[in-house]
Structures are given as structure tokens and as C-alpha cells.
PDB file of N, CA and C in Angstrom:
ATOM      1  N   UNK A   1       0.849  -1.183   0.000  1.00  0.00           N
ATOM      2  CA  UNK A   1       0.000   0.000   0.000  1.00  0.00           C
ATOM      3  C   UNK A   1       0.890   1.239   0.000  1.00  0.00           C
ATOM      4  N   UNK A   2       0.559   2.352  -0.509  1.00  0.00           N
ATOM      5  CA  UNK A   2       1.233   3.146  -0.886  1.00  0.00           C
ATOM      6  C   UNK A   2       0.310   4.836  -0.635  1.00  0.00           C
ATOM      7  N   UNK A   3      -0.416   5.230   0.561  1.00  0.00           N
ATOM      8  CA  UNK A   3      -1.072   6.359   0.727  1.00  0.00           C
ATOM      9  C   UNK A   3      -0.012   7.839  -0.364  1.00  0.00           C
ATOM     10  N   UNK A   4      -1.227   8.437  -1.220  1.00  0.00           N
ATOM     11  CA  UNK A   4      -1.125   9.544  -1.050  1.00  0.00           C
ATOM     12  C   UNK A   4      -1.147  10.598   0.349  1.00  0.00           C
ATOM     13  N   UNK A   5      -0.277  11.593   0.098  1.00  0.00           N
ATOM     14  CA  UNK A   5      -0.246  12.232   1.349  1.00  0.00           C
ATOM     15  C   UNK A   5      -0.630  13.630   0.616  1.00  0.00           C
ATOM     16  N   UNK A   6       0.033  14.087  -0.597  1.00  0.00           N
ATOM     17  CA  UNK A   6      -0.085  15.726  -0.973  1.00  0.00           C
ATOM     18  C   UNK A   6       0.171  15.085  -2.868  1.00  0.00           C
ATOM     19  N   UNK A   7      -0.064  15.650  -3.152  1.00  0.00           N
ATOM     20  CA  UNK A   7      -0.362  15.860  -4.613  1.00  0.00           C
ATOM     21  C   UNK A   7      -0.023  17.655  -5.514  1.00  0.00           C
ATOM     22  N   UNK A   8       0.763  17.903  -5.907  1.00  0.00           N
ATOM     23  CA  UNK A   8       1.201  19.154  -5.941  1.00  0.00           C
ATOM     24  C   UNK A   8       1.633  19.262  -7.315  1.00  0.00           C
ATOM     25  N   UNK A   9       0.521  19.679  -8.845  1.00  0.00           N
ATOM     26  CA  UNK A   9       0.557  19.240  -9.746  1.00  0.00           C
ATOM     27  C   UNK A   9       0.962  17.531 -10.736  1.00  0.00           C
ATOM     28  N   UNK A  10       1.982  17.414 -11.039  1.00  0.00           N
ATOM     29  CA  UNK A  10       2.246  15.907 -10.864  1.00  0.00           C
ATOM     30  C   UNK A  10       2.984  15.048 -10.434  1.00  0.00           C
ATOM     31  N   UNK A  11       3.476  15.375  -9.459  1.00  0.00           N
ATOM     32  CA  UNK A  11       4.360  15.042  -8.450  1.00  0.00           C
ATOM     33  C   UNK A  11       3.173  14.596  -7.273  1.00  0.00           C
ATOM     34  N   UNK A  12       3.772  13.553  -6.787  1.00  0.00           N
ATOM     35  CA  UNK A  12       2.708  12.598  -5.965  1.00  0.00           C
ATOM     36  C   UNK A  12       3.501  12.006  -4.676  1.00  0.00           C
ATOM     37  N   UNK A  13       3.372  12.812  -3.629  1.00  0.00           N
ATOM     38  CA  UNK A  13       3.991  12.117  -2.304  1.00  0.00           C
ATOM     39  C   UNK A  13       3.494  11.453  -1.603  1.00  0.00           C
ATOM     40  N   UNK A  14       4.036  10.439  -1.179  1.00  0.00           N
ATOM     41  CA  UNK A  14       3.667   9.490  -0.676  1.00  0.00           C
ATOM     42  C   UNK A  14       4.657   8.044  -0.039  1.00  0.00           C
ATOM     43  N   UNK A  15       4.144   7.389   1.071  1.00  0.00           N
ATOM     44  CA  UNK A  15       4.757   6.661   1.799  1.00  0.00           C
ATOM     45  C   UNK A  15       4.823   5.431   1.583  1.00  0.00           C
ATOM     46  N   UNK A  16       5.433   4.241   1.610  1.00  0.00           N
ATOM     47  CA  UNK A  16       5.358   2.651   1.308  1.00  0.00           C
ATOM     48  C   UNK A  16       5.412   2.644   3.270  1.00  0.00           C
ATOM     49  N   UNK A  17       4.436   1.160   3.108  1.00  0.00           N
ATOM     50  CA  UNK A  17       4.221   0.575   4.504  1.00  0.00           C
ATOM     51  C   UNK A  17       5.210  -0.141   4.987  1.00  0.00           C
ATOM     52  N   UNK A  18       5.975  -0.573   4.116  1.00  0.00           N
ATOM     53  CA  UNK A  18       7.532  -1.561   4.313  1.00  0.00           C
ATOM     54  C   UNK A  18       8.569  -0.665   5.290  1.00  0.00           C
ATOM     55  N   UNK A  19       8.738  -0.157   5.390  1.00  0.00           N
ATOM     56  CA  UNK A  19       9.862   1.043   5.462  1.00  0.00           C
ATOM     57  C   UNK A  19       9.794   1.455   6.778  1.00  0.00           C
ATOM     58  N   UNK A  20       9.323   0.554   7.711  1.00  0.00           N
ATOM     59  CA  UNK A  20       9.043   1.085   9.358  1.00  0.00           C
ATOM     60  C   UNK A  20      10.417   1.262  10.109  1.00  0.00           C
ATOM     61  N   UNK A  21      11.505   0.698   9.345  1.00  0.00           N
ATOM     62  CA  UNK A  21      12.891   0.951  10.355  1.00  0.00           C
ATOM     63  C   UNK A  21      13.967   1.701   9.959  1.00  0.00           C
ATOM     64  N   UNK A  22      13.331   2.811   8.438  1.00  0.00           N
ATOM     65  CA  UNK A  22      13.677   4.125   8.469  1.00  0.00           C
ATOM     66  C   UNK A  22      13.168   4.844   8.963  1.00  0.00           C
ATOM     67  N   UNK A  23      14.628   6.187   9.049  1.00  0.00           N
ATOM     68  CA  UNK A  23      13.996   7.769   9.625  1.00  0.00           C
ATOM     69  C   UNK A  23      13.109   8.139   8.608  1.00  0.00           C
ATOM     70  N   UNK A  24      12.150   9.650   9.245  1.00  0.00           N
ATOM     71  CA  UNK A  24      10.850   9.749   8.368  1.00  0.00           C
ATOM     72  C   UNK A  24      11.321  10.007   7.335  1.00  0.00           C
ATOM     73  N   UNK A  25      10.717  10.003   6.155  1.00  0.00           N
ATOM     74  CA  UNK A  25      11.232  10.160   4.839  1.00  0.00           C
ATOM     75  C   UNK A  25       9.935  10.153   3.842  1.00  0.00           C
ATOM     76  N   UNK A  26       9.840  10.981   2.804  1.00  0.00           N
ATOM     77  CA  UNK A  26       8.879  10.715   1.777  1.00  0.00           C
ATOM     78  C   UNK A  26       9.371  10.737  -0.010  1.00  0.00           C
ATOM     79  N   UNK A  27       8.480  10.009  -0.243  1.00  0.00           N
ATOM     80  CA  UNK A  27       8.679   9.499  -1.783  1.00  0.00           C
ATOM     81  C   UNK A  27       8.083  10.327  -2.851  1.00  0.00           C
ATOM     82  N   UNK A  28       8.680  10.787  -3.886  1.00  0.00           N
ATOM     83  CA  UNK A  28       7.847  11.852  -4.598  1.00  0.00           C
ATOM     84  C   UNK A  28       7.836  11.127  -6.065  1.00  0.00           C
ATOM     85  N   UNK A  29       6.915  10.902  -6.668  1.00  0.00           N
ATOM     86  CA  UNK A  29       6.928  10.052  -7.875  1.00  0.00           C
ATOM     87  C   UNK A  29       6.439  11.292  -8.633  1.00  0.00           C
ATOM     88  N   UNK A  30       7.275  11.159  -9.601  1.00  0.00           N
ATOM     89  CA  UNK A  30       7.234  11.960 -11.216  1.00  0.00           C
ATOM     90  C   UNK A  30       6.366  11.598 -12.363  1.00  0.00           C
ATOM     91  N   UNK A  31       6.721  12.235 -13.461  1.00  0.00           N
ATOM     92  CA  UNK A  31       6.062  11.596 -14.774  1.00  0.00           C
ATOM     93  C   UNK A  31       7.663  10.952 -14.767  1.00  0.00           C
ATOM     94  N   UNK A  32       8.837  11.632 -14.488  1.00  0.00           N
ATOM     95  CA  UNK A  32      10.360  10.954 -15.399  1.00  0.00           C
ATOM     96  C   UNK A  32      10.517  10.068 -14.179  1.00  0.00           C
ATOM     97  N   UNK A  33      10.384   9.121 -13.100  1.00  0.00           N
ATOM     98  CA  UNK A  33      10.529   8.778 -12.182  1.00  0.00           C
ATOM     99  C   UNK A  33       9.798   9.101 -10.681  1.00  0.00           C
ATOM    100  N   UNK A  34      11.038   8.527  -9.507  1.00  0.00           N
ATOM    101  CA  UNK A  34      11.064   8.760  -8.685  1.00  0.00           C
ATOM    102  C   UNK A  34      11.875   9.221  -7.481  1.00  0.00           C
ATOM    103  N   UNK A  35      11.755   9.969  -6.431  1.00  0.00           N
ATOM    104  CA  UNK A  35      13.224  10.319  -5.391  1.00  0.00           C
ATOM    105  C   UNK A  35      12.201  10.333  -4.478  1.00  0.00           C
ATOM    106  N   UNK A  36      13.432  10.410  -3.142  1.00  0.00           N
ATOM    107  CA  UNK A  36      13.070   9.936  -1.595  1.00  0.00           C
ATOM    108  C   UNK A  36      13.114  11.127  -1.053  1.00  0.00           C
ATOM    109  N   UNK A  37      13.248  11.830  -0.243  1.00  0.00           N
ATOM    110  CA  UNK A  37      13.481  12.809   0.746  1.00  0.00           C
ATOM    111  C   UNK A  37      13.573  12.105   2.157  1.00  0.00           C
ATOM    112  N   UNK A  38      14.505  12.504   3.113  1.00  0.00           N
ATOM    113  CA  UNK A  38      14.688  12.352   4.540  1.00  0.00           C
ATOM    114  C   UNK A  38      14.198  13.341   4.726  1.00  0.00           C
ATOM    115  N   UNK A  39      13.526  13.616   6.136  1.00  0.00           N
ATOM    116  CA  UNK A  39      12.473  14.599   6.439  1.00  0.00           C
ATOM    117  C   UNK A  39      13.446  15.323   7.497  1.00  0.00           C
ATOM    118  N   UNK A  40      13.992  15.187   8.181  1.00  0.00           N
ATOM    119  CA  UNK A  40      14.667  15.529   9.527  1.00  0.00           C
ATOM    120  C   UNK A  40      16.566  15.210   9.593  1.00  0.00           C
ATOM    121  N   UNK A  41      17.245  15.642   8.898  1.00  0.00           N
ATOM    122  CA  UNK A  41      17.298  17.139   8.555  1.00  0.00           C
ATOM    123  C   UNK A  41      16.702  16.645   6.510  1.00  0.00           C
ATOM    124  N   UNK A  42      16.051  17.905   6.218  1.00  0.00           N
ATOM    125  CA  UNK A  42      15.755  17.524   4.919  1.00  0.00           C
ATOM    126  C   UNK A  42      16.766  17.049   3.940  1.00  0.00           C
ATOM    127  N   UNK A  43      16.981  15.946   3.207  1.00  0.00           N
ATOM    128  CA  UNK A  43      17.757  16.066   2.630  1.00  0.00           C
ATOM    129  C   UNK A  43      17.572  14.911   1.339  1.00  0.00           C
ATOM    130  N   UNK A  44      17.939  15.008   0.171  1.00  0.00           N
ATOM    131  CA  UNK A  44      17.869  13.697  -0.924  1.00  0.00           C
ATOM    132  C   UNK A  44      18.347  12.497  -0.212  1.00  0.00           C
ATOM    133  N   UNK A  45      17.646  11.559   0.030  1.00  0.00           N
ATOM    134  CA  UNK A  45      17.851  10.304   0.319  1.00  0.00           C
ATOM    135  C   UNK A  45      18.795   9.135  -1.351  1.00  0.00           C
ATOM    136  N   UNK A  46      17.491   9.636  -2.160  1.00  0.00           N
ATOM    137  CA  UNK A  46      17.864   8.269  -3.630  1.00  0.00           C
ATOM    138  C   UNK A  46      16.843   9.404  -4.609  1.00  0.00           C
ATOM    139  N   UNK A  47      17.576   9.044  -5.743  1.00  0.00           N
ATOM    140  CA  UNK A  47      16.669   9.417  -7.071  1.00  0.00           C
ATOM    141  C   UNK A  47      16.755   8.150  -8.174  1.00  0.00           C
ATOM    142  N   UNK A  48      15.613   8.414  -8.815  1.00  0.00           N
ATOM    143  CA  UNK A  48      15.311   7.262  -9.340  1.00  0.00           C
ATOM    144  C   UNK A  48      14.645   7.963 -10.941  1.00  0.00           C
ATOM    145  N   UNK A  49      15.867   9.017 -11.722  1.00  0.00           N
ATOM    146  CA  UNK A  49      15.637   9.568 -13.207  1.00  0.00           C
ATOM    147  C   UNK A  49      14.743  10.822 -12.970  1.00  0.00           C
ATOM    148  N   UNK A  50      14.410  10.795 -11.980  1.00  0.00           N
ATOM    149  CA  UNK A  50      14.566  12.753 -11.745  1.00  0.00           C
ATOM    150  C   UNK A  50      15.383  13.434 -11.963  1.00  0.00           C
ATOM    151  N   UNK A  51      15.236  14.639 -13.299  1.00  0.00           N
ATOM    152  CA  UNK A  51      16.026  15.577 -13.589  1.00  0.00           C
ATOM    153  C   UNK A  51      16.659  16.160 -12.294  1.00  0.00           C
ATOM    154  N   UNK A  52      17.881  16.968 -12.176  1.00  0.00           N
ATOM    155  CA  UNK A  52      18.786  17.890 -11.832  1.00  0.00           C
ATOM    156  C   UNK A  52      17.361  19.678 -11.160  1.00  0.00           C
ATOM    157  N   UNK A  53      16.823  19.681 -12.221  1.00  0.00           N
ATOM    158  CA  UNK A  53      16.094  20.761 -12.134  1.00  0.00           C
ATOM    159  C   UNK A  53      14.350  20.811 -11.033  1.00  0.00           C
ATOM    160  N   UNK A  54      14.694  19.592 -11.173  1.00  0.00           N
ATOM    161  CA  UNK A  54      12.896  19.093 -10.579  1.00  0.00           C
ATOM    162  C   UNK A  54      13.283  18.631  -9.293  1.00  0.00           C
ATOM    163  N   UNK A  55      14.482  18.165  -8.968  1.00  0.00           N
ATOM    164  CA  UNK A  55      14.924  17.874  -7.758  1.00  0.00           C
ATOM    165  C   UNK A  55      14.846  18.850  -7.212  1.00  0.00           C
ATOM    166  N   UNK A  56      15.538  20.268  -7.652  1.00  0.00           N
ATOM    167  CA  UNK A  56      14.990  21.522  -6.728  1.00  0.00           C
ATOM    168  C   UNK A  56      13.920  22.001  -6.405  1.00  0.00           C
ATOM    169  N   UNK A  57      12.937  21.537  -7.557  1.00  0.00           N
ATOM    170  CA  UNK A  57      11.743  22.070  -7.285  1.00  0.00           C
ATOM    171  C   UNK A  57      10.986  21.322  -6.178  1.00  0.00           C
ATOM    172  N   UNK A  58      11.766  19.844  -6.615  1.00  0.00           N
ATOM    173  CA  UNK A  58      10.744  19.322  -5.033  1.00  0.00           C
ATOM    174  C   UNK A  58      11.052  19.165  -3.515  1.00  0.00           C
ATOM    175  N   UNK A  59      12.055  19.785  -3.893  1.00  0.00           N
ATOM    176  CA  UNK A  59      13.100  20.164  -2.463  1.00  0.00           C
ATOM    177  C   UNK A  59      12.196  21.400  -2.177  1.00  0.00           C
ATOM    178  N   UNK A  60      12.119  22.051  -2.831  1.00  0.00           N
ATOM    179  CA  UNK A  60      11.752  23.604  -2.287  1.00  0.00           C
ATOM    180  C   UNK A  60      10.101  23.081  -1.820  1.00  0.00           C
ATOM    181  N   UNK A  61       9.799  22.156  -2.473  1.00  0.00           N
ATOM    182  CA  UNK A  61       8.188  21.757  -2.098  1.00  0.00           C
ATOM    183  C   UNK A  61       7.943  21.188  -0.440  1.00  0.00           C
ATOM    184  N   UNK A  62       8.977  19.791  -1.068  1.00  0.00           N
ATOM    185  CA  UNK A  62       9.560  19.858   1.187  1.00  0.00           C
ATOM    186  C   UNK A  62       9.100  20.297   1.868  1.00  0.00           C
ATOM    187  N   UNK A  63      10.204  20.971   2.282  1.00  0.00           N
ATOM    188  CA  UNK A  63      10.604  22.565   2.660  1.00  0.00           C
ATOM    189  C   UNK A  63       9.462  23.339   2.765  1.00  0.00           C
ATOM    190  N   UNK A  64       8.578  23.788   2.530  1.00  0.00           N
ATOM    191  CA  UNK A  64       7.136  24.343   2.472  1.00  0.00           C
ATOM    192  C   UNK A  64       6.156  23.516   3.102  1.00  0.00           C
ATOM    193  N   UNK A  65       6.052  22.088   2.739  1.00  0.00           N
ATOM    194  CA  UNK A  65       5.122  21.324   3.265  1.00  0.00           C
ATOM    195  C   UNK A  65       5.359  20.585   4.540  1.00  0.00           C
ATOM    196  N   UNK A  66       6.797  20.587   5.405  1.00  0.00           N
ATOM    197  CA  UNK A  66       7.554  19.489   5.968  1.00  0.00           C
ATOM    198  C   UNK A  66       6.686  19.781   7.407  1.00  0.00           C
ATOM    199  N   UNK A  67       5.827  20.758   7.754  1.00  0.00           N
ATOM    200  CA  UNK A  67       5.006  20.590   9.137  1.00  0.00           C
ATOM    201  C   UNK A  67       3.513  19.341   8.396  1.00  0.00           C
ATOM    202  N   UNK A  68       3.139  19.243   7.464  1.00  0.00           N
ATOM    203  CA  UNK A  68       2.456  18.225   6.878  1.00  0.00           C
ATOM    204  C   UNK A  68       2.795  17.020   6.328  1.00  0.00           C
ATOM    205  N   UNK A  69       4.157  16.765   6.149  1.00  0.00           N
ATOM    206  CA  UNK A  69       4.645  15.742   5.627  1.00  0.00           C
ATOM    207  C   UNK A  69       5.209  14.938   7.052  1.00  0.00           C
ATOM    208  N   UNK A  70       5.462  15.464   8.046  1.00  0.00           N
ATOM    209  CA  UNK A  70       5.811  14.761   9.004  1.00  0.00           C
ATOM    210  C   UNK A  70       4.611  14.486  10.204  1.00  0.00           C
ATOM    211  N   UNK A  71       3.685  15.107  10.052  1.00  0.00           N
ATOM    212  CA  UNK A  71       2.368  15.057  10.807  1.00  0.00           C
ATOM    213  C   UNK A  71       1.782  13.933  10.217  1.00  0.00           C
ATOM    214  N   UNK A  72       1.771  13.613   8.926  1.00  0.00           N
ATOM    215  CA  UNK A  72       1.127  12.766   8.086  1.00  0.00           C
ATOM    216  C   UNK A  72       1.950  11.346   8.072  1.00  0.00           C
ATOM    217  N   UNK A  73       3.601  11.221   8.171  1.00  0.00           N
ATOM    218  CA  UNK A  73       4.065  10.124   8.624  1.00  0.00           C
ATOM    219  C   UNK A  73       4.317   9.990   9.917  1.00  0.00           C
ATOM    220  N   UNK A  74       4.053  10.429  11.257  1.00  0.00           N
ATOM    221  CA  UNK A  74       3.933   9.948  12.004  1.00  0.00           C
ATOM    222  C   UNK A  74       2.249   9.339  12.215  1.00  0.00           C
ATOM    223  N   UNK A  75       1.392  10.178  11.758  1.00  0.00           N
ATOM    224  CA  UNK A  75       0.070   9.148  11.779  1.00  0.00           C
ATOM    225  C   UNK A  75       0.175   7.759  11.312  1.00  0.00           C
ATOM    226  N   UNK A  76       1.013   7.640  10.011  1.00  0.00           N
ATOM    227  CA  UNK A  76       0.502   6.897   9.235  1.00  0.00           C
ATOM    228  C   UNK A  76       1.782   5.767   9.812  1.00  0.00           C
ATOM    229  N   UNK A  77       2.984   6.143  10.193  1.00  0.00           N
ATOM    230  CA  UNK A  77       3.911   4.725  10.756  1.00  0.00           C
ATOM    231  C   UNK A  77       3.581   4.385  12.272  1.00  0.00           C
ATOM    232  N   UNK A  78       3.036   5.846  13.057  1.00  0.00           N
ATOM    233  CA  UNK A  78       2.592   5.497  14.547  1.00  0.00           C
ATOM    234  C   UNK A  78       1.115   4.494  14.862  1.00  0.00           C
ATOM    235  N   UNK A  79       0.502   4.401  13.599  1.00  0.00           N
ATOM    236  CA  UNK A  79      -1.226   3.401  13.761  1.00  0.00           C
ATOM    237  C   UNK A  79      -0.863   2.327  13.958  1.00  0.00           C
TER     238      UNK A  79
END
């Protein structure tokens, strides 16, 4: 299972249920792929054919959203 969390044109974040014995972290799937983010301190975890240019953009998205992106994985790894 794979919850949407935020949706922010086509970029689609979201969490895998496997992943309980990483730090928080979220997954941002592309049209060209996919990359990870570590939430605390923010930072690129893995990319997976995400441009150079879109990586910033979804860094800067983070970064903006990270009081919702971490509210939303602790609900969703603390249930």
C-alpha cells in the first residue's frame, strides 16, 4: 500500500508501509521517475531519473510542506 499524502501538480507524495525501520522520509513520484526525501534534517535520500532541475523544485516543495509531511508520517507509521 502506498497512501497519497499531498499531490502538488504531478508530483505525488507518498509513503510505502515496508519502510518502518527508516527515519521519516517521503517518496515523490514523477512523470520521469522517482526520489526519496529524509524529512529531519531535509535532505535527498535516492533518485530514481529525476532531472537535476525538478529535484529543486521538489526540495523547495519539502521545505514548504515538511510541518504536513511529518504530521502525516507519524500518523501513518505510529497506527
Amino acid at each position: 500500500m502506498s497512501p497519497t499524502i499531498l499531490k502538488i501538480g504531478s508530483y505525488r507524495f507518498h509513503f510505502y508501509s515496508d519502510e518502518l525501520n527508516e527515519p521519516p522520509h517521503i517518496h515523490i513520484e514523477t512523470s520521469d521517475g522517482e526520489c526519496k526525501f529524509w524529512l529531519n534534517p531535509i535532505r535527498l535520500a535516492r533518485n530514481r531519473g529525476v532531472p537535476q532541475h525538478e529535484l529543486r523544485k521538489i526540495e523547495k516543495l519539502v521545505f514548504e510542506n515538511i510541518n504536513l509531511l511529518m504530521e502525516k508520517y507519524n500518523e501513518y507509521h505510529n497506527s
